[in-house]
PDB file of N, CA and C in Angstrom:
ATOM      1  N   UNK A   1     -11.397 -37.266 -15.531  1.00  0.00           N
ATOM      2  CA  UNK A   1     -10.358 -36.340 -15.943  1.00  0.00           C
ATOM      3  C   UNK A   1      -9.119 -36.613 -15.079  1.00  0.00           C
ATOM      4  N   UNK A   2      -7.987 -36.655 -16.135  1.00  0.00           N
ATOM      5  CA  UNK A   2      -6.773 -36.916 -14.976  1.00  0.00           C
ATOM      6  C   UNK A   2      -6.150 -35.540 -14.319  1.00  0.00           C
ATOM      7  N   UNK A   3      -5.407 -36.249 -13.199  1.00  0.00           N
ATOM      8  CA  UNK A   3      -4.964 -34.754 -12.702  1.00  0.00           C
ATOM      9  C   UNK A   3      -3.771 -34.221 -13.610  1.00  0.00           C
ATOM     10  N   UNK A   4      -3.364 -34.297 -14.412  1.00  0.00           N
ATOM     11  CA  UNK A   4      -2.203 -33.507 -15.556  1.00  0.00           C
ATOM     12  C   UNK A   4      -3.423 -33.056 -16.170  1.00  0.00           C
ATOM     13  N   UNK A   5      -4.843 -33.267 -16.772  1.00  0.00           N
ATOM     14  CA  UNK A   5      -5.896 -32.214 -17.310  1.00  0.00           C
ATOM     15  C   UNK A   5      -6.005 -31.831 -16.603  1.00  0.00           C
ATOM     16  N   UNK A   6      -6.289 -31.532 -15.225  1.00  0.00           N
ATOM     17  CA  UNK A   6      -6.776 -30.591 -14.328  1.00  0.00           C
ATOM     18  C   UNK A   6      -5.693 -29.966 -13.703  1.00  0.00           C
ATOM     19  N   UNK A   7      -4.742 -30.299 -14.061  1.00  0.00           N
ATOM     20  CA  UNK A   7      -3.736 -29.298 -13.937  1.00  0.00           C
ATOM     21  C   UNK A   7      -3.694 -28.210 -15.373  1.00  0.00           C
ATOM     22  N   UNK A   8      -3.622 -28.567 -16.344  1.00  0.00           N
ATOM     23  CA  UNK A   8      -3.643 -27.782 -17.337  1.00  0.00           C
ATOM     24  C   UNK A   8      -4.851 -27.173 -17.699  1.00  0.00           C
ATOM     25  N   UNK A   9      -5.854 -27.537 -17.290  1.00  0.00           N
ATOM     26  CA  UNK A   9      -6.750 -26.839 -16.753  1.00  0.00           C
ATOM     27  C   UNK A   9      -6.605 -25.790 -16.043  1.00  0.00           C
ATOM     28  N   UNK A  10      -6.123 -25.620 -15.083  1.00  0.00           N
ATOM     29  CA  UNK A  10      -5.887 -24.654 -13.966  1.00  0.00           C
ATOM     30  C   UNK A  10      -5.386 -23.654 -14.699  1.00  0.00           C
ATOM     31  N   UNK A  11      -4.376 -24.121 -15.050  1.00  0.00           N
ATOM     32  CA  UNK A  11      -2.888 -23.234 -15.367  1.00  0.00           C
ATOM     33  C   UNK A  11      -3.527 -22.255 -16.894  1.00  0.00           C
ATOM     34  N   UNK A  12      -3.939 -23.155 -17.486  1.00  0.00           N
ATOM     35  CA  UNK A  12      -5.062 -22.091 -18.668  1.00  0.00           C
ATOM     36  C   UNK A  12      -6.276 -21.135 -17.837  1.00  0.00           C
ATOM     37  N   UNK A  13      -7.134 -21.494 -17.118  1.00  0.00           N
ATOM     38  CA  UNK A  13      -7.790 -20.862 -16.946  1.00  0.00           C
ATOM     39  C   UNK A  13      -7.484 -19.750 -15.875  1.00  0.00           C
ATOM     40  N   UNK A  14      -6.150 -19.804 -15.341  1.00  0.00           N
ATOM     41  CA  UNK A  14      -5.639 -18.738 -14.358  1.00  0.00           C
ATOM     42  C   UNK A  14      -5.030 -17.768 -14.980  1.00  0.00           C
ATOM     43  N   UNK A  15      -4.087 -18.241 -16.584  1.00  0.00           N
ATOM     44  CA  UNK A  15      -3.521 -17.108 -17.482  1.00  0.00           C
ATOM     45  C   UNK A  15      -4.906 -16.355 -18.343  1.00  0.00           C
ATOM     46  N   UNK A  16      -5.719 -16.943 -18.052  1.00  0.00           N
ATOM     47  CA  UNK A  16      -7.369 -16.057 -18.888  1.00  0.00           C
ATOM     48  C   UNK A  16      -7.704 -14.922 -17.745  1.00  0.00           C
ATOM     49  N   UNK A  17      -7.891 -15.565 -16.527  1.00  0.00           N
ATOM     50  CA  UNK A  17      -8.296 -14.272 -15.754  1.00  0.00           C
ATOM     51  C   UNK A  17      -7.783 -13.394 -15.671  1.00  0.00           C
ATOM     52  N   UNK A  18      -5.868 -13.462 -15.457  1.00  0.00           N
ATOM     53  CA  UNK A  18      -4.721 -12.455 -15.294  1.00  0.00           C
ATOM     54  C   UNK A  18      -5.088 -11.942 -16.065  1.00  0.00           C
ATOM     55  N   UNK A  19      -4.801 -12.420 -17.196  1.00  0.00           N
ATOM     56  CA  UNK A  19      -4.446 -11.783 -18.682  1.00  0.00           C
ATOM     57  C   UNK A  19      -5.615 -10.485 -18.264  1.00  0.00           C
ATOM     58  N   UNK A  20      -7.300 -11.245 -18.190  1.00  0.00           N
ATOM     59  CA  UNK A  20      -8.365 -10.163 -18.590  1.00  0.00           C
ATOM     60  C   UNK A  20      -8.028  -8.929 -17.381  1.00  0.00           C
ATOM     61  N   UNK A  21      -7.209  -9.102 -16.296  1.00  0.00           N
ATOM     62  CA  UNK A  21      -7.347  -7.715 -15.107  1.00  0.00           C
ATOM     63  C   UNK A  21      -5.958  -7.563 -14.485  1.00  0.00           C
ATOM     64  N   UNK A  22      -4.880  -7.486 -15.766  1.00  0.00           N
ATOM     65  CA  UNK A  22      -3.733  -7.029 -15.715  1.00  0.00           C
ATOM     66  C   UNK A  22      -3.943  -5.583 -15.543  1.00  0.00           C
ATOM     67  N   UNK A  23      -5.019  -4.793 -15.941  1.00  0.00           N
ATOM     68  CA  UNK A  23      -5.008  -3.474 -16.282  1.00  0.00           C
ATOM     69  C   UNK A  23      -4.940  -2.709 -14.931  1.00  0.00           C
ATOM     70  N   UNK A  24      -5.891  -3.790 -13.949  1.00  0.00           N
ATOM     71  CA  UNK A  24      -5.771  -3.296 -12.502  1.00  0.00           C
ATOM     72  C   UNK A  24      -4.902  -3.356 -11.473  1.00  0.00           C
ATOM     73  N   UNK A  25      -4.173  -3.830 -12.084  1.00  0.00           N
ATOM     74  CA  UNK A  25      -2.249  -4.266 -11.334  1.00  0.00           C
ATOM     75  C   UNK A  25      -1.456  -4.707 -11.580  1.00  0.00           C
ATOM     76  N   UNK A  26      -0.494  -4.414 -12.087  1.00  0.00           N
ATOM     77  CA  UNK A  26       1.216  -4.941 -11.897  1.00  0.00           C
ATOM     78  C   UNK A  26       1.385  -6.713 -11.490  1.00  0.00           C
ATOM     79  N   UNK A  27       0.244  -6.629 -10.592  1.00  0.00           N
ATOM     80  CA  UNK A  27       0.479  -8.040  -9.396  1.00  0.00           C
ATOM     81  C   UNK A  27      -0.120  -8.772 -10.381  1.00  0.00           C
ATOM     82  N   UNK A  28      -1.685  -8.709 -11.487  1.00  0.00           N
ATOM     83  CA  UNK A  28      -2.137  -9.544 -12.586  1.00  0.00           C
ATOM     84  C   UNK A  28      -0.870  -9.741 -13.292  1.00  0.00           C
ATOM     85  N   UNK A  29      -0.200  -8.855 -13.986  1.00  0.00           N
ATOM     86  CA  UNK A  29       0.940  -9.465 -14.743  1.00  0.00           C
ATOM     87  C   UNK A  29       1.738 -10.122 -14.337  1.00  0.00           C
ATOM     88  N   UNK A  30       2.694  -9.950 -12.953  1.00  0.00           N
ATOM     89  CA  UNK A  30       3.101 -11.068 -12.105  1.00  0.00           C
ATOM     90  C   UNK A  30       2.400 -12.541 -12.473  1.00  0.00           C
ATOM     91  N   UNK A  31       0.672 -12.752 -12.143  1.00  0.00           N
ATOM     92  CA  UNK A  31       0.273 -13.761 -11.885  1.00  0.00           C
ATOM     93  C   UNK A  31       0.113 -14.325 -13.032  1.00  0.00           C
ATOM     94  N   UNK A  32      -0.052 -13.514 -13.892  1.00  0.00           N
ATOM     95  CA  UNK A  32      -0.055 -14.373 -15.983  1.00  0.00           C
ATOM     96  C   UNK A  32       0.813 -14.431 -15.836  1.00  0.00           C
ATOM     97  N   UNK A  33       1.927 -13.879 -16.082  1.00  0.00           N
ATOM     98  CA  UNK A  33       3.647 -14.615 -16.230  1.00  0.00           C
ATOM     99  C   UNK A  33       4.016 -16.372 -15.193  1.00  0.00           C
ATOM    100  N   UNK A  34       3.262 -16.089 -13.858  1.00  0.00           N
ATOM    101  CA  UNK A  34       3.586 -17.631 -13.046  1.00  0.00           C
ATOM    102  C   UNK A  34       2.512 -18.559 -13.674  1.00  0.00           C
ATOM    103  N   UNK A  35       1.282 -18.248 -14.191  1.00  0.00           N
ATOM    104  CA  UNK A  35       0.069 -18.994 -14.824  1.00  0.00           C
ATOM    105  C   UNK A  35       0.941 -19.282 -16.277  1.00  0.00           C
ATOM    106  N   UNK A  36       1.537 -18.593 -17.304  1.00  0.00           N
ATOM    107  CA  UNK A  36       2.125 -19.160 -18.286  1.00  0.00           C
ATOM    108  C   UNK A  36       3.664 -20.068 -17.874  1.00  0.00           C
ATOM    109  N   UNK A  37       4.088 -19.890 -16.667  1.00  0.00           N
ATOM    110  CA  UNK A  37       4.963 -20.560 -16.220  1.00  0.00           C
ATOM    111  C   UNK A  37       4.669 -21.884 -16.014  1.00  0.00           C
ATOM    112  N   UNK A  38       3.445 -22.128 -15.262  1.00  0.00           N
ATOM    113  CA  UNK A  38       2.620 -23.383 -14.836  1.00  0.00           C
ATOM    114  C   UNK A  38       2.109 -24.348 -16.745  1.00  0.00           C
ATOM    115  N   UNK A  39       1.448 -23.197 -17.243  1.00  0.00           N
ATOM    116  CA  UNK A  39       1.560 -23.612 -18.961  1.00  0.00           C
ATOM    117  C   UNK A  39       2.437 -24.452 -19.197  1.00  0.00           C
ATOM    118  N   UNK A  40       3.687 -24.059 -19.136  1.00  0.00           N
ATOM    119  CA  UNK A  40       4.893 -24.636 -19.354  1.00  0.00           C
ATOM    120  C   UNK A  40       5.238 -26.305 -19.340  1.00  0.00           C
ATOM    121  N   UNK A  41       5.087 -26.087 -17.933  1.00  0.00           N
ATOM    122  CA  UNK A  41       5.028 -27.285 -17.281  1.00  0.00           C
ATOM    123  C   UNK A  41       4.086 -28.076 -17.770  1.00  0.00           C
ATOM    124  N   UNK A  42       2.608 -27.977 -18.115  1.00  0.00           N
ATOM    125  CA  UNK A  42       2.042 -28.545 -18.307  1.00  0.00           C
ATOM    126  C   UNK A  42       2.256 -29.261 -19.767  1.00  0.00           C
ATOM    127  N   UNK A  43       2.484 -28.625 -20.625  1.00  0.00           N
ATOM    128  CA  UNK A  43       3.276 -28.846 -21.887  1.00  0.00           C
ATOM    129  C   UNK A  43       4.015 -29.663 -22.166  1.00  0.00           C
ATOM    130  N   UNK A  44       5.239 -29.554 -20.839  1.00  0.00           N
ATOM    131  CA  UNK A  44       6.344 -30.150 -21.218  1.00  0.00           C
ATOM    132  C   UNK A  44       5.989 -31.789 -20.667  1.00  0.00           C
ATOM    133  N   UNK A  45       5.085 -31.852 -19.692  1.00  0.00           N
ATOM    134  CA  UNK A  45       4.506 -33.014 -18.782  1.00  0.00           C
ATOM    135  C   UNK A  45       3.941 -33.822 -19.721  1.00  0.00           C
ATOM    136  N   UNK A  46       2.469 -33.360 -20.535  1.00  0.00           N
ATOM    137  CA  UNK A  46       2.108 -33.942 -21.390  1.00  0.00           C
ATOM    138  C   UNK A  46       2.667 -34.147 -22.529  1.00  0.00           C
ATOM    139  N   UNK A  47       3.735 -33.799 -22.696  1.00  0.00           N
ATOM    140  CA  UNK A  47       4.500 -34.195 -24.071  1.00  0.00           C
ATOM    141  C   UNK A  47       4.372 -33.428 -25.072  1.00  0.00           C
ATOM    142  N   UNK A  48       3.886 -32.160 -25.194  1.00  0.00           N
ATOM    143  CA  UNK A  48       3.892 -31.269 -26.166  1.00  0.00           C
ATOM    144  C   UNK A  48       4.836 -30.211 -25.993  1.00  0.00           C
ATOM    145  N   UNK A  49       5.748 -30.379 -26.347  1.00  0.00           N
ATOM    146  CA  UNK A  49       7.367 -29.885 -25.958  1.00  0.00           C
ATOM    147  C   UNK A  49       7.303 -28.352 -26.703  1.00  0.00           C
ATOM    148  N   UNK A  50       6.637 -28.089 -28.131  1.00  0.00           N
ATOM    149  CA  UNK A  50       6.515 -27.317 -28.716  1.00  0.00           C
ATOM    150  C   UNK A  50       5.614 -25.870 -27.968  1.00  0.00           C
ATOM    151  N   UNK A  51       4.855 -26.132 -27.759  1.00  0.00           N
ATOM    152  CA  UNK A  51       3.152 -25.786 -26.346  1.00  0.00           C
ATOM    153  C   UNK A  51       4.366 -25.222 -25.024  1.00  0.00           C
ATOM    154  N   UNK A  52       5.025 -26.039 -24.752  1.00  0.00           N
ATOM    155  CA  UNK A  52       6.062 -25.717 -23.680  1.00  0.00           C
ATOM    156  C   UNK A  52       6.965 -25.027 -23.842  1.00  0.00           C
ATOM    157  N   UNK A  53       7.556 -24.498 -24.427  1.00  0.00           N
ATOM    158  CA  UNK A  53       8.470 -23.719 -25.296  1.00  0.00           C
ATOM    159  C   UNK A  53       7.960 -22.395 -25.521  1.00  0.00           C
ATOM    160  N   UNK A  54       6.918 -22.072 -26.011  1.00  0.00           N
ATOM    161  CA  UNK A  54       6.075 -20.756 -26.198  1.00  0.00           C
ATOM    162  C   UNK A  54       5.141 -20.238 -25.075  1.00  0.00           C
ATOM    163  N   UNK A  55       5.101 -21.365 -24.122  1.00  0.00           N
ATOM    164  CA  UNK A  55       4.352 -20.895 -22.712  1.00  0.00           C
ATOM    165  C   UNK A  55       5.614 -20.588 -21.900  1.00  0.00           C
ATOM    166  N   UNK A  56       6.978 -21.079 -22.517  1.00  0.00           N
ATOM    167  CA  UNK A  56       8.146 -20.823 -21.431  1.00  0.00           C
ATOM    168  C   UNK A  56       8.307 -19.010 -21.427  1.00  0.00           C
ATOM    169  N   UNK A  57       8.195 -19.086 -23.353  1.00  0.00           N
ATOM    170  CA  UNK A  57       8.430 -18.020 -23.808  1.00  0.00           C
ATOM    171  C   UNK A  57       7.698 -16.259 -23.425  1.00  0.00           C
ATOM    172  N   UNK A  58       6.428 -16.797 -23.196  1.00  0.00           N
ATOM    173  CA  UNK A  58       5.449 -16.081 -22.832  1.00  0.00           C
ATOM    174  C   UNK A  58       5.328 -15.553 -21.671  1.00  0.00           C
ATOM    175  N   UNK A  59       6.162 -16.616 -20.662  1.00  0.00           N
ATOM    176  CA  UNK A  59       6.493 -16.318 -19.168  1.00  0.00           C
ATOM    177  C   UNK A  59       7.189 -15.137 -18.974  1.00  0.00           C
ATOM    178  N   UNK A  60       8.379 -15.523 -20.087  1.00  0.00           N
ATOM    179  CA  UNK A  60       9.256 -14.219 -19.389  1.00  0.00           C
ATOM    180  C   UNK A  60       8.917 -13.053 -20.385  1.00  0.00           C
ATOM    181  N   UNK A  61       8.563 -13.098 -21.673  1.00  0.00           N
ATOM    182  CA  UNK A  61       7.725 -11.878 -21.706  1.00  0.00           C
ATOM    183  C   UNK A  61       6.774 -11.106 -20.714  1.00  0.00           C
ATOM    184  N   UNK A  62       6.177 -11.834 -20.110  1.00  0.00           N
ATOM    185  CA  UNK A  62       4.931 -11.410 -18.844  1.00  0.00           C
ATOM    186  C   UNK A  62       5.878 -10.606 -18.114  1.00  0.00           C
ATOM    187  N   UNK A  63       6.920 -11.612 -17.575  1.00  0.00           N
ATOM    188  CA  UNK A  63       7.931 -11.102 -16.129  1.00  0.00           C
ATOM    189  C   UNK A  63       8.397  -9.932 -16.158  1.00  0.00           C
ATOM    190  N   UNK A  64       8.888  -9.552 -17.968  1.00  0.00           N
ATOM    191  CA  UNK A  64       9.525  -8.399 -18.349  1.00  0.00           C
ATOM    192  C   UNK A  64       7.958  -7.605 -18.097  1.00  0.00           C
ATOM    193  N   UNK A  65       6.955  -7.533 -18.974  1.00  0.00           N
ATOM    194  CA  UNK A  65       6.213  -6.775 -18.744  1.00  0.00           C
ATOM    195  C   UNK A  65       5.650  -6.036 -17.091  1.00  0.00           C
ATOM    196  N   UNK A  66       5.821  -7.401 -16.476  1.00  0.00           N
ATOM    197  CA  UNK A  66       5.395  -6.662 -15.114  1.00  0.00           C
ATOM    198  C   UNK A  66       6.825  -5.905 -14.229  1.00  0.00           C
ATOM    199  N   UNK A  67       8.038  -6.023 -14.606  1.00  0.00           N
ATOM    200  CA  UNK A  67       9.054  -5.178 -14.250  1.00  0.00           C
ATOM    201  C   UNK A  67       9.226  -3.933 -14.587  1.00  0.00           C
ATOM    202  N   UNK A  68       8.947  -3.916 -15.852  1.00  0.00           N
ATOM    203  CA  UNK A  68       8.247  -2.508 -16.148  1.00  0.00           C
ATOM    204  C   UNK A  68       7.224  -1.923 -15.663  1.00  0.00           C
ATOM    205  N   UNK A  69       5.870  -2.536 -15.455  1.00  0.00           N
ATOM    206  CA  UNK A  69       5.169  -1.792 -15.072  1.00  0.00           C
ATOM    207  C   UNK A  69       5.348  -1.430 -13.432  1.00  0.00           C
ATOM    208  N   UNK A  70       6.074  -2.206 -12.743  1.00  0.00           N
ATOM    209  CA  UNK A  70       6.340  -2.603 -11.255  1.00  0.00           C
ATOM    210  C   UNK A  70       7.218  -1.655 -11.280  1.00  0.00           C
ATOM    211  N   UNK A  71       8.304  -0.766 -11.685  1.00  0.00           N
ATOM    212  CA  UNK A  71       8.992   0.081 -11.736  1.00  0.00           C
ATOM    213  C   UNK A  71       8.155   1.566 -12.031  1.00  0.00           C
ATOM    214  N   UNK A  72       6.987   1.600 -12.836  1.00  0.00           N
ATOM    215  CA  UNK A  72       6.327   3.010 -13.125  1.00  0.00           C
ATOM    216  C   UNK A  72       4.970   2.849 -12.133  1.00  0.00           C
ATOM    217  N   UNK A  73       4.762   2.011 -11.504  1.00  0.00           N
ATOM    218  CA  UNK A  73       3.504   1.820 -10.423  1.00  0.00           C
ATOM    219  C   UNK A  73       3.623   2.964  -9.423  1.00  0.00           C
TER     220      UNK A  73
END
């Protein structure tokens, strides 16, 4: 496995955990928003520009979500 799969590796399986225990902190949504950030990258690295674009997208949806919740915490 090369390290760009095991990077995108990572970066998927770190936005699965956030995602599942956002409920228990503000700081999970933080960490899915930098895990779909890392997405990104991985996307744009391997050449799926499209994949990169909607993980960019997803980022700052997250960011917004955890500013909100980081404001009512």
């Amino acid at each position: 496995m090369s390290a760009l799969s095991l990077f995108g590796l990572f970066a998927v399986t770190a936005m699965l955990v956030c995602y599942a225990l956002e409920h228990r902190s503000p700081l999970f949504i933080l960490a899915f928003a930098l895990a779909c950030a890392l997405g990104s990258v991985y996307g744009f690295l391997q050449g799926a520009w499209p994949f990169g674009i909607v993980e960019a997208i997803w980022a700052l949806v997250a960011a917004r979500r955890w500013w909100r919740a980081a404001k009512t915490f």
